[in-house]
Protein backbone atom coordinates (compact mmCIF):
# COMPACT_ATOMS: atom_id res chain seq x y z
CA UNK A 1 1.83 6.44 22.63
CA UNK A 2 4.04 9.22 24.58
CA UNK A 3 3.70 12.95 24.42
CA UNK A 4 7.29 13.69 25.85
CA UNK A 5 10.67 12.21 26.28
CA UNK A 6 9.87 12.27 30.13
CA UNK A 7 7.16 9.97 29.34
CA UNK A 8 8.69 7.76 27.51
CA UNK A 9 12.06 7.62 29.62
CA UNK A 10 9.71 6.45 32.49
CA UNK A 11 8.38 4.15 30.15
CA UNK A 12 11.34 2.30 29.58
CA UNK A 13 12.55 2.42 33.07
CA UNK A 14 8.98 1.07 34.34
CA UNK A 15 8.93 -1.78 31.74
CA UNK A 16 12.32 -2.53 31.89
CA UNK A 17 13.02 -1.97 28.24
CA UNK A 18 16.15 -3.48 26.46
CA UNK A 19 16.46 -1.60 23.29
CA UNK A 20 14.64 0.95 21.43
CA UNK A 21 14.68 0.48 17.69
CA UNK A 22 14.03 2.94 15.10
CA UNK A 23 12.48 2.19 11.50
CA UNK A 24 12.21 5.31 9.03
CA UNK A 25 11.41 4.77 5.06
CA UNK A 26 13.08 4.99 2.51
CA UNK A 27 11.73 6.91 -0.63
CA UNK A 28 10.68 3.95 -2.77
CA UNK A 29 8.90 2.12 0.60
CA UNK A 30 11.71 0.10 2.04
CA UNK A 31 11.81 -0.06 6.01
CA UNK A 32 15.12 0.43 7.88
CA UNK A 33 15.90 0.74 11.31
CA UNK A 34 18.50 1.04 14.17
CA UNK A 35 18.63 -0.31 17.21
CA UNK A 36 19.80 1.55 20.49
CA UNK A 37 20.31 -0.18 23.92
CA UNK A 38 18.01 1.08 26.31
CA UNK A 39 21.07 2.84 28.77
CA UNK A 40 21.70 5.07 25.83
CA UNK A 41 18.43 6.15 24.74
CA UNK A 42 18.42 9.52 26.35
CA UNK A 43 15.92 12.20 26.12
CA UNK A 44 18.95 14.02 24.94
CA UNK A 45 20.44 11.67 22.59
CA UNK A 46 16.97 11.05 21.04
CA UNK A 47 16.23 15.31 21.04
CA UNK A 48 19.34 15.82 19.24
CA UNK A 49 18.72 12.77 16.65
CA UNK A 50 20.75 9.71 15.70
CA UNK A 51 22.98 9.79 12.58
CA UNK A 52 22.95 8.08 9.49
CA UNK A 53 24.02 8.14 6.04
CA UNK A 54 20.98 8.65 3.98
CA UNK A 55 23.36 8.26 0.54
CA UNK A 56 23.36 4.63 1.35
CA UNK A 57 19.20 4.48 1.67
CA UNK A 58 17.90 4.67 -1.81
CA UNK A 59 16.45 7.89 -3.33
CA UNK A 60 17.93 10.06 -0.56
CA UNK A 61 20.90 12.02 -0.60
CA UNK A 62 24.45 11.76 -2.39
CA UNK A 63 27.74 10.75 -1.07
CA UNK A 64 29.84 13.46 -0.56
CA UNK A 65 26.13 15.10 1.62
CA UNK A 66 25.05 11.91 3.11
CA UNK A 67 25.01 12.90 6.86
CA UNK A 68 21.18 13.12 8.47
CA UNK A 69 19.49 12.07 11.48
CA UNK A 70 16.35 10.06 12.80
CA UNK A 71 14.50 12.24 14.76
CA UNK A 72 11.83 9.44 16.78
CA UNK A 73 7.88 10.80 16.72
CA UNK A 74 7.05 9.35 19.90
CA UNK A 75 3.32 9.11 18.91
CA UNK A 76 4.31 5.99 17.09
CA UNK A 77 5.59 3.93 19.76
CA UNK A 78 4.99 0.40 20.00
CA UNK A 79 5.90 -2.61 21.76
CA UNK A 80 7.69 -4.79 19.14
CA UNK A 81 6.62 -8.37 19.99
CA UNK A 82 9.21 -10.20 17.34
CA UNK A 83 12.47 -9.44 19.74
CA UNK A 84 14.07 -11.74 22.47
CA UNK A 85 14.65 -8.79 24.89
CA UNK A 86 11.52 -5.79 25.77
CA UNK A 87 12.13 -4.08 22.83
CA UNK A 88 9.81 -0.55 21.95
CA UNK A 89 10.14 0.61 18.25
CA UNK A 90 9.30 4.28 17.23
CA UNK A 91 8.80 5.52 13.25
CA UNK A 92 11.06 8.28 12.62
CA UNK A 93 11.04 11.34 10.88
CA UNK A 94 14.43 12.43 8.98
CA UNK A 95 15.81 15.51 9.16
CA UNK A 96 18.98 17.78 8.27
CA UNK A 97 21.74 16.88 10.77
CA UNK A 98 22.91 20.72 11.06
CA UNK A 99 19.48 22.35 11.04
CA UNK A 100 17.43 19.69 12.38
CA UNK A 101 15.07 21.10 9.59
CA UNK A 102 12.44 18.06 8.07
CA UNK A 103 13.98 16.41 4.82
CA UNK A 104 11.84 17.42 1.91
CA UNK A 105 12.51 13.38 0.46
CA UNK A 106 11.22 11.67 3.56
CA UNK A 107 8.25 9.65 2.58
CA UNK A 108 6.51 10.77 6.19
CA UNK A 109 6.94 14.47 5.36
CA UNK A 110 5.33 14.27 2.59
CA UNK A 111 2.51 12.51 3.54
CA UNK A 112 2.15 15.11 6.16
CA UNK A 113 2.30 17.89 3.23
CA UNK A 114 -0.62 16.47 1.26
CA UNK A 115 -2.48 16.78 4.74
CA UNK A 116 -1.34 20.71 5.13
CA UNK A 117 -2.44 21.18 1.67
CA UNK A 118 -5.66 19.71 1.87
CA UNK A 119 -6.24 21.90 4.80
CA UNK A 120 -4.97 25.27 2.88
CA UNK A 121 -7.18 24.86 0.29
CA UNK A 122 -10.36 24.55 2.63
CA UNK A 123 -12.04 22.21 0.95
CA UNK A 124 -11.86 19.87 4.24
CA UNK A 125 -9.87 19.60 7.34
CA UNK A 126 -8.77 15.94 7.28
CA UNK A 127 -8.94 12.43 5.07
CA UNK A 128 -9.33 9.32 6.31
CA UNK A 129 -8.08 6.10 4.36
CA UNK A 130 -8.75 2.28 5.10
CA UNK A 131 -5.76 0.23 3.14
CA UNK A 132 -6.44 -3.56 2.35
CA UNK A 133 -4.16 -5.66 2.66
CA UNK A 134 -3.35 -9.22 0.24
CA UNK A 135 -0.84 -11.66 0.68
CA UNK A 136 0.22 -15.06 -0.05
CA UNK A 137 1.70 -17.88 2.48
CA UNK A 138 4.46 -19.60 1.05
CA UNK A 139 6.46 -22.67 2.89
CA UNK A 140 9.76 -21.52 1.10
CA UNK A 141 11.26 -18.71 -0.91
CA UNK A 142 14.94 -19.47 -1.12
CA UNK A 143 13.75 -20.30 -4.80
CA UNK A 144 13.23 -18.58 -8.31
CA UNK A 145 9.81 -19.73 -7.41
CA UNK A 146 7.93 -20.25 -4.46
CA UNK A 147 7.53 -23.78 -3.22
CA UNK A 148 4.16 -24.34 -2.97
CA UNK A 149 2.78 -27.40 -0.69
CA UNK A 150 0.81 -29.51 -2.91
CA UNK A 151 -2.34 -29.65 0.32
CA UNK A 152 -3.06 -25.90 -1.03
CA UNK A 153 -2.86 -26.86 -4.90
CA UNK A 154 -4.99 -28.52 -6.49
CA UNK A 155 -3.30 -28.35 -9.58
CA UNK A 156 -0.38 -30.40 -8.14
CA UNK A 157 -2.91 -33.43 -8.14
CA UNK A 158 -0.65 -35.65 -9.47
CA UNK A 159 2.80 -34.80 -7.93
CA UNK A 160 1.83 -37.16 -5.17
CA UNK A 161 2.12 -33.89 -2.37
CA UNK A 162 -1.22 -34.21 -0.76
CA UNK A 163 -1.00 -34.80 2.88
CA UNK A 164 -4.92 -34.35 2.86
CA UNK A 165 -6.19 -34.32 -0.72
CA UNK A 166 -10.16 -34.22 0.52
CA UNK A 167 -9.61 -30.40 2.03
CA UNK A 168 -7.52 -29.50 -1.25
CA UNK A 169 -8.88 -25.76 -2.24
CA UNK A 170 -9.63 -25.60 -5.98
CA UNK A 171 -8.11 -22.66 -8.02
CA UNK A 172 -9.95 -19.76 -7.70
CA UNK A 173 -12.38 -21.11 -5.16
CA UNK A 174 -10.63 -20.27 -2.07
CA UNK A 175 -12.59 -16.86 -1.48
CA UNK A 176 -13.75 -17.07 2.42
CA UNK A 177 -12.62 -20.35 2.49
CA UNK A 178 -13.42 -22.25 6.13
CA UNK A 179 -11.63 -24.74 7.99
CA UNK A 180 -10.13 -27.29 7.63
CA UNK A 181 -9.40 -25.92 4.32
CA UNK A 182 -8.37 -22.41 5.61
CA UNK A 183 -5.21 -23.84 7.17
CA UNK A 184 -3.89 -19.81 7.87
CA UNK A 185 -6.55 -18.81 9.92
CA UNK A 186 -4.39 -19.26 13.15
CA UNK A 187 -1.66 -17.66 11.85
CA UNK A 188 -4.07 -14.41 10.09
CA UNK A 189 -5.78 -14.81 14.19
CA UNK A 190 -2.41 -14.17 15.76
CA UNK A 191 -1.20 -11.60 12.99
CA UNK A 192 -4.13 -9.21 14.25
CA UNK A 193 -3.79 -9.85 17.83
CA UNK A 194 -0.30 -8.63 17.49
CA UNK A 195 -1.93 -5.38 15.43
CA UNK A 196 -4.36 -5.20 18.11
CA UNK A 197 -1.42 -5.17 21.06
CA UNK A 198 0.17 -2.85 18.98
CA UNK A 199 -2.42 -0.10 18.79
CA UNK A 200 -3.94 -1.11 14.92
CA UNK A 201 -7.46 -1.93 14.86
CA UNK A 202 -8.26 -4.25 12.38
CA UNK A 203 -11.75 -5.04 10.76
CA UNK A 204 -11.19 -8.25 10.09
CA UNK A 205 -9.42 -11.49 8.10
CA UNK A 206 -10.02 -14.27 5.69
CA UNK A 207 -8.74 -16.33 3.07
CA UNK A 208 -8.90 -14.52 -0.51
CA UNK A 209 -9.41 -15.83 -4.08
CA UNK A 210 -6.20 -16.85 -4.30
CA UNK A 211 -4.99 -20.88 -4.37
CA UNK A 212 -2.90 -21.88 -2.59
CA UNK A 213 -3.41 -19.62 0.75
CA UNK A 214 -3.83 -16.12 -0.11
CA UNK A 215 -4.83 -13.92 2.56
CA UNK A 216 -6.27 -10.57 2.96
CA UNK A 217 -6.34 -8.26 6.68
CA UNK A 218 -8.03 -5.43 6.80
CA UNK A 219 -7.82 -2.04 9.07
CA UNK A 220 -9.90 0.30 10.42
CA UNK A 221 -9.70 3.66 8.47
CA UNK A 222 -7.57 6.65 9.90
CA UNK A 223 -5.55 9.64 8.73
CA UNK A 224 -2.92 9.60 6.08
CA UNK A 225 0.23 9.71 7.70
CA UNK A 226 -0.84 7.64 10.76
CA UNK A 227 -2.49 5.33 8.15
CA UNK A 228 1.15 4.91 6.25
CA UNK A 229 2.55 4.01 9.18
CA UNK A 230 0.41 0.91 9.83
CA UNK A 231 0.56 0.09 6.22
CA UNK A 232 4.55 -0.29 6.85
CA UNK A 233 3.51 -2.13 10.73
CA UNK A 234 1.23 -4.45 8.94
CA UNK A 235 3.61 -5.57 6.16
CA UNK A 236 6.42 -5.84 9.06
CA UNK A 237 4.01 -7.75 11.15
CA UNK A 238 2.75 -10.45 8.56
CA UNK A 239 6.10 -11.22 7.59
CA UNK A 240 7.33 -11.37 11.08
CA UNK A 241 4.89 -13.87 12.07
CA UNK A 242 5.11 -15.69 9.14
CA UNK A 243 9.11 -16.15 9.90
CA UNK A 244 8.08 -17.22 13.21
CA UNK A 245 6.08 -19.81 12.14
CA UNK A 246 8.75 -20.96 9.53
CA UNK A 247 6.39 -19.83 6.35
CA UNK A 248 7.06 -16.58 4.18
CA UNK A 249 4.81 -13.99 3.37
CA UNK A 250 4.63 -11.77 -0.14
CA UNK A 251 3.20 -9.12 -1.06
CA UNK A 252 4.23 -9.69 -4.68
CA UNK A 253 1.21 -8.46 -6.84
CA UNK A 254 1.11 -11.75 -9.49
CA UNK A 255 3.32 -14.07 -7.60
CA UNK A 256 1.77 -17.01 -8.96
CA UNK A 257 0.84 -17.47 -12.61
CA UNK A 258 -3.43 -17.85 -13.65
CA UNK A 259 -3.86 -17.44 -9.83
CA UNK A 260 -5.72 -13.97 -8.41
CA UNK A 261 -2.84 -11.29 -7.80
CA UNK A 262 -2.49 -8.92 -4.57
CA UNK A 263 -3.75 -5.36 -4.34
CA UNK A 264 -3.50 -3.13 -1.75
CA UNK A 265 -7.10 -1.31 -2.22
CA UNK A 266 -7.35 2.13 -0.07
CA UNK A 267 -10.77 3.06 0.87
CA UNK A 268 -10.94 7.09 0.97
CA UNK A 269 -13.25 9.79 2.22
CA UNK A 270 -12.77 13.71 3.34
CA UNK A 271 -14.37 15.31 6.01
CA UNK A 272 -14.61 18.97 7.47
CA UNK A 273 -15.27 19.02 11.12
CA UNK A 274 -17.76 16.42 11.61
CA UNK A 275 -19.50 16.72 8.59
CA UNK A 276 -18.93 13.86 5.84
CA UNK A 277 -18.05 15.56 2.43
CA UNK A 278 -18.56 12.47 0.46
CA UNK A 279 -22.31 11.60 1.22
CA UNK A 280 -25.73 12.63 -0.24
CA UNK A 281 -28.63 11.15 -0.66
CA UNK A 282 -29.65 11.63 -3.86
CA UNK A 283 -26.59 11.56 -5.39
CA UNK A 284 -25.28 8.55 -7.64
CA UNK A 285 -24.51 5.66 -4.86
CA UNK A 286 -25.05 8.44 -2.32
CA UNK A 287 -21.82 10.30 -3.04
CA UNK A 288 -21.76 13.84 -3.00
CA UNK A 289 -20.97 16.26 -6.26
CA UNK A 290 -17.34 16.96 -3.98
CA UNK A 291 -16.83 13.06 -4.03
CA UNK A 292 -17.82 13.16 -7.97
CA UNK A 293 -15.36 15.36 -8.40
CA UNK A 294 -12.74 13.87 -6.58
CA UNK A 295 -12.98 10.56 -8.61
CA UNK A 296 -12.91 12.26 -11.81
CA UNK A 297 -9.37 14.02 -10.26
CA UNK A 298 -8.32 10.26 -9.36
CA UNK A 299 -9.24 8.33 -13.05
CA UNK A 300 -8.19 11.80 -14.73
CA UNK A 301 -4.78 11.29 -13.52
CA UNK A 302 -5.11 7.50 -13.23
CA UNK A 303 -2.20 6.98 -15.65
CA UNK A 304 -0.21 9.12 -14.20
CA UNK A 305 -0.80 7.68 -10.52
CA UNK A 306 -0.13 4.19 -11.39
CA UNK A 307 3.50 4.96 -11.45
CA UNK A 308 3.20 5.53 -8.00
CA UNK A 309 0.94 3.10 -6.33
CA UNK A 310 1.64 0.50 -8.82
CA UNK A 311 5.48 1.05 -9.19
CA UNK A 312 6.57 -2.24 -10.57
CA UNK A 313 7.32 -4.60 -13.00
CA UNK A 314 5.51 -7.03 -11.56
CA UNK A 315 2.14 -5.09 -11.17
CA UNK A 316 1.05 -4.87 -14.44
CA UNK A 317 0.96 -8.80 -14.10
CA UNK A 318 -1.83 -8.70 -11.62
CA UNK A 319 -3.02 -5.98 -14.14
CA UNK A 320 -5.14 -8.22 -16.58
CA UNK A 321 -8.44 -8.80 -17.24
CA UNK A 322 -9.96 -11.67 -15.74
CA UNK A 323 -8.73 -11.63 -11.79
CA UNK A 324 -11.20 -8.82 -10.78
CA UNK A 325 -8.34 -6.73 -10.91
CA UNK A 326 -9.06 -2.98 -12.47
CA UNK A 327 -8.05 -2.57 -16.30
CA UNK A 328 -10.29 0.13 -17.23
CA UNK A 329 -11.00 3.85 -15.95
CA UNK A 330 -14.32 4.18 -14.23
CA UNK A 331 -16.25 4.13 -11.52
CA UNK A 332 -19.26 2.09 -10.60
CA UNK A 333 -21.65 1.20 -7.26
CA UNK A 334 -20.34 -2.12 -5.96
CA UNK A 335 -18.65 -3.02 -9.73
CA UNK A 336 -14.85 -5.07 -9.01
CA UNK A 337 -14.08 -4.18 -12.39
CA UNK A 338 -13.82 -0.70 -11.48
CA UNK A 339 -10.65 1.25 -11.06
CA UNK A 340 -12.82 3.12 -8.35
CA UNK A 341 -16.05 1.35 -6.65
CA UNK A 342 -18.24 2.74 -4.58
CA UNK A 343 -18.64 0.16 -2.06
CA UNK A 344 -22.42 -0.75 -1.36
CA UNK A 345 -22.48 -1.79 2.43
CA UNK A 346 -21.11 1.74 3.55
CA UNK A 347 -24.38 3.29 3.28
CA UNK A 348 -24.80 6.10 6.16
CA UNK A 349 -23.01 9.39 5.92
CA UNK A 350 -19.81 8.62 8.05
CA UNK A 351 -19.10 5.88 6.24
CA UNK A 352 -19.72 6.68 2.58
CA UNK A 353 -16.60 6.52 0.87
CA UNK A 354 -14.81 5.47 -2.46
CA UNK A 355 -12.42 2.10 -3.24
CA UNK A 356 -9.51 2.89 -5.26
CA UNK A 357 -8.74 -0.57 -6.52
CA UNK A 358 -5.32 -0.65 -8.91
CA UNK A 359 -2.89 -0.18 -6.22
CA UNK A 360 -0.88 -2.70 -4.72
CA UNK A 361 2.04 -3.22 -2.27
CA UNK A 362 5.07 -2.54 -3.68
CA UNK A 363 3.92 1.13 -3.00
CA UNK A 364 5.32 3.40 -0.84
CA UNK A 365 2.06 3.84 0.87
CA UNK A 366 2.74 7.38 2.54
CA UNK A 367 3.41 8.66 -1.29
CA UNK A 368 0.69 6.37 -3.51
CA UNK A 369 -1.76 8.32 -0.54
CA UNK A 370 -0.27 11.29 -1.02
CA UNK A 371 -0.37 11.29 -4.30
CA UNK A 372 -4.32 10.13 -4.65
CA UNK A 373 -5.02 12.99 -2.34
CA UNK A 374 -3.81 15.51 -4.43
CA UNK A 375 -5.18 13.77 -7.67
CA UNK A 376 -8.77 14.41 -5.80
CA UNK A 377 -8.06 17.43 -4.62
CA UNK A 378 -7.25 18.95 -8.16
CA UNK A 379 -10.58 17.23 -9.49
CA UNK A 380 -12.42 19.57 -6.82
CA UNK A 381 -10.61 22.41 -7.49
CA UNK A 382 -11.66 22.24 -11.18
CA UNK A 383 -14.66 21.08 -10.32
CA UNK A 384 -14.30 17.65 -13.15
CA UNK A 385 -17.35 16.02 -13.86
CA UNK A 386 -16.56 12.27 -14.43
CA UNK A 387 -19.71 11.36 -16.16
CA UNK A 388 -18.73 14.15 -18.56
CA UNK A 389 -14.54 12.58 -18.97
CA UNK A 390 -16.34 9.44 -19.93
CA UNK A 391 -15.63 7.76 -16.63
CA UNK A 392 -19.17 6.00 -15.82
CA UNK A 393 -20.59 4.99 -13.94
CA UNK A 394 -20.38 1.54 -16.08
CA UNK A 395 -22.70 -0.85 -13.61
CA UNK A 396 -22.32 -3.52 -16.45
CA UNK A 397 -19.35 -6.36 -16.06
CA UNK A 398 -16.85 -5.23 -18.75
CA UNK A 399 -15.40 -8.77 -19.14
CA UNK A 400 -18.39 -9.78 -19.99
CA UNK A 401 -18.51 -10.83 -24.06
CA UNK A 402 -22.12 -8.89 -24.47
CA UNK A 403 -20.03 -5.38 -23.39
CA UNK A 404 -16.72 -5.69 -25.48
CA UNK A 405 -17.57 -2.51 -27.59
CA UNK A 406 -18.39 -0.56 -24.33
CA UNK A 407 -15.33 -1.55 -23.18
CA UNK A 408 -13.59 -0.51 -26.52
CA UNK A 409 -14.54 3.33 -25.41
CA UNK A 410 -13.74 3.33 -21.90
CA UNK A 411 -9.74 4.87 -20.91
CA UNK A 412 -7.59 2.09 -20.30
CA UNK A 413 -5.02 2.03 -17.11
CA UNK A 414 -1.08 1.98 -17.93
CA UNK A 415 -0.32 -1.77 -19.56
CA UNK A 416 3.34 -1.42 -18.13
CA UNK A 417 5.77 0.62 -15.78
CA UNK A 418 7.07 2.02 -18.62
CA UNK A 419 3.81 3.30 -19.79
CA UNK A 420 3.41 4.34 -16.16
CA UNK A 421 6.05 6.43 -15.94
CA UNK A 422 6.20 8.47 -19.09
CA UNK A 423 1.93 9.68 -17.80
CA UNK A 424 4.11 10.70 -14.44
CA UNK A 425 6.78 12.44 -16.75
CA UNK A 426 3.93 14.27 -18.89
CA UNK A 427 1.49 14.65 -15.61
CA UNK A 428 2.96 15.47 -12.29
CA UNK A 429 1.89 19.46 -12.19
CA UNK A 430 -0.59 18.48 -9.94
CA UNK A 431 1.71 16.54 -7.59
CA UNK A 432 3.80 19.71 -6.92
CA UNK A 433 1.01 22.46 -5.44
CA UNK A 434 1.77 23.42 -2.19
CA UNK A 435 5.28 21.94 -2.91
CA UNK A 436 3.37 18.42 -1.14
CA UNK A 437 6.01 16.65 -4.23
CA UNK A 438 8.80 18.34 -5.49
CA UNK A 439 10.17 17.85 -8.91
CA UNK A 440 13.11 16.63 -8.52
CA UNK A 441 11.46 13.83 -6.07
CA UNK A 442 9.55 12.85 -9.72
CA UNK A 443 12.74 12.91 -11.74
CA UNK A 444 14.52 10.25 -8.81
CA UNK A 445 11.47 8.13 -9.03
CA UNK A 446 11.14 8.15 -12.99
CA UNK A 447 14.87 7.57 -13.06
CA UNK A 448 15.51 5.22 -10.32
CA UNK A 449 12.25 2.61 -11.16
CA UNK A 450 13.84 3.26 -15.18
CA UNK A 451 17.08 2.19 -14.30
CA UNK A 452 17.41 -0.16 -11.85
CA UNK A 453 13.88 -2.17 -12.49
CA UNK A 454 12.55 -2.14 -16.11
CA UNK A 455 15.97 -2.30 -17.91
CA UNK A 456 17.61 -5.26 -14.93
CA UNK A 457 14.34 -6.73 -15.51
CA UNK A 458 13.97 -6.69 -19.44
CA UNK A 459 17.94 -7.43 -19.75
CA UNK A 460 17.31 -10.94 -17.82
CA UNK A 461 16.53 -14.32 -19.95
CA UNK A 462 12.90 -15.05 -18.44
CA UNK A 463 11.69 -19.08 -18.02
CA UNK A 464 9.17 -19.25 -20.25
CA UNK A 465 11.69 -18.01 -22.97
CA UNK A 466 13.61 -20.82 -22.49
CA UNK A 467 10.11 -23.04 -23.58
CA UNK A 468 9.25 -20.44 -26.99
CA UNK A 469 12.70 -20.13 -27.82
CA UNK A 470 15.11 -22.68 -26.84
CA UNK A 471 14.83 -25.38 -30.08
CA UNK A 472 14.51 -22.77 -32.16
């Protein structure tokens, strides 16, 4: 939005802007901010960086070397439409408070890394990614489970909750679902004029598979970094709006038991100049032996990646066959059961691209991006054939009973975190050329996801046990 300071001091001046607030990352995908009033937001405060203490923001820095600062990248600007008072928020980079030098752990940094290599190694010059984005509406979360209204449930039939039974969706029927049935397509209308105001093009909204009232927005494409900044705008946008309208919104992958999960599907293409690196002609789905290549990086290193762009307990949930989300590693031409699908309706060269389909939102999205860059970059480099790995193309349904000893030779995906994260511990070498990851960045993550999620989570008495086990 601004090139200088100048610019935007006359920016707030002109618009009369109360406060400028700041929102950086943490390194598992959290957003934080800080809020300045206007008076004090000078070119020379903001040059020089505001403090914080990064030991308190998780998978940064230790106590006793906690001090950094936010240094604002005024490209980011935007007018935040969820505050009382004229309120412009800016995404920050972190940086060493002495040195001013870029923090090696900030997810934005790295992003921007993965971009620098891709560029050093000449294959192309820039990638452009297209994030999806699922959610669920929920009327309350102050719960160990959502409250769900019964109008969006058909499976509360009998609870007497139906304020209009005739416009009930059915389970798994409530793909492009219209009104009056859609009851969120006001709220998904006003999410993406907000996204619009704010500078995010988006391609457009519906109701998902999902019952009750599971949405899905989706973006125009765009680089990495700027492209992991609207994934963390969107997700602060839906939720905001939600608030506003006294609902909640999760990104939870399986937040609802025998009901279609969330992903967070990133579409994915390189280019060099203006010439599209993933298309030909004759190729398989029109992709281009470079594209090949790249997918076979991308499934060979699918375990590994998972840890990353699926980092919790929770995502192995949505996980399971069944919900047309990915269990198996291969690609295919328009096939849902494919960990990567080569989306039919992008057929001229621009737009010929590939669908990674496991991930989901609990990523941090500058990292899972990062990460699936450099998983296709090293399939290039060594120049992997995935018809030759065994990964497809498979154009048959795998769920399908006829196919079960196909499926019986395909490469499964990670069944668990756990699983997850010892393929990261064995297969990360790829993650650290051009020093995009560092290793000790792998050992927090492994650590930190070990620690505080799987063992809080498998130490805790779970419902259902309490039906198996509790007349035993």
């Amino acid at each position: 939005m601004f090139k200088t300071l100048n610019d935007l001091e006359r920016f707030i001046k002109e618009r009369g802007i109360a406060t400028l607030d700041l929102k950086y990352s943490d390194l598992f995908g959290g957003w934080h901010h800080i809020s300045l009033p206007a008076s004090h937001a000078s070119a020379e405060v903001l040059q020089e960086g505001i403090g914080f203490d990064s030991s308190s923001t998780p998978g940064f820095k230790t106590l006793e070397a906690g001090d950094m600062v936010l240094l604002p990248d005024l490209t980011t600007a935007f007018m935040d439409p969820f505050w009382e008072a004229p309120t412009l928020s800016m995404i920050c980079n972190i940086a060493e408070a002495d040195s001013k030098s870029l923090f090696g752990r900030d997810p934005r940094v790295i992003a921007r890394k993965a971009e620098e290599y891709l560029i050093s190694t000449g294959i192309a010059d820039r990638s452009q990614w297209g994030p999806e984005f699922e959610f669920y509406i929920f009327e309350d979360a102050n719960k160990a489970a959502p409250e769900v209204p019964g109008t969006f449930a058909t499976w509360n039939g009998n609870s007497g909750n139906y304020a209009d039974p005739a416009h009930a969706l059915p389970s798994h029927g409530a793909y492009h679902a219209i009104p009056p049935q859609d009851q969120h397509h006001n709220l998904r209308a006003e999410i993406s004029r907000l996204l619009e105001e704010a500078g995010i093009g988006v391609n457009y909204h519906h109701h998902e598979v999902g019952c009750p009232s599971q949405q899905e927005i989706e973006v125009l494409l765009g680089p990495l970094t700027r492209m992991g900044d609207v994934s963390m705008m969107v997700k602060y946008f839906i939720k905001m709006t939600a608030k506003r309208h006294d609902k909640t919104a999760t990104f939870m992958p399986k937040p609802l038991y025998k009901e279609a999960g969330s992903g967070m599907h990133f579409h994915q293409h390189l280019f060099k100049g203006d010439q599209p690196l993933f298309y030909d002609a004759d190729g398989y789905g029109g992709l281009s032996k470079i594209a090949l290549s790249y997918i076979a990086g991308i499934l060979a290193h699918g375990p590994a990646l998972l840890a990353l762009t699926n980092p919790s307990t929770n995502s192995y949930k949505r996980l399971v066959p069944g919900y047309e989300a990915p269990v198996n590693l291969f690609f295919s031409l328009a096939n849902r059961s494919a960990a990567i699908r080569i989306p039919k309706y992008t057929q001229a060269p621009l737009e010929k691209r590939i669908e990674f389909r496991p991930p989901d939102a609990t990523c941090n999205p500058y990292l899972a991006m990062a990460a699936m860059l450099m998983a296709g970059i090293d399939g290039i480099k060594r120049k992997l054939d995935p018809q030759r790995l065994g990964f497809g193309p498979f154009d048959q349904n795998l769920f399908a009973p006829e196919n079960v000893e196909l499926k019986e030779e395909i490469k499964h995906l990670p069944a668990s975190l756990d699983e997850a994260l010892n393929a990261l511990e064995e297969d990360h070498q790829f993650l650290l050329e051009g020093d995009v990851f560092r290793p000790e960045i792998i050992e927090t993550w492994i650590q930190y996801k070990r620690d505080r999620e799987i063992v809080e989570v498998r130490n805790r008495p779970h419902p259902y046990e309490f039906v198996l086990y509790y007349n035993c």
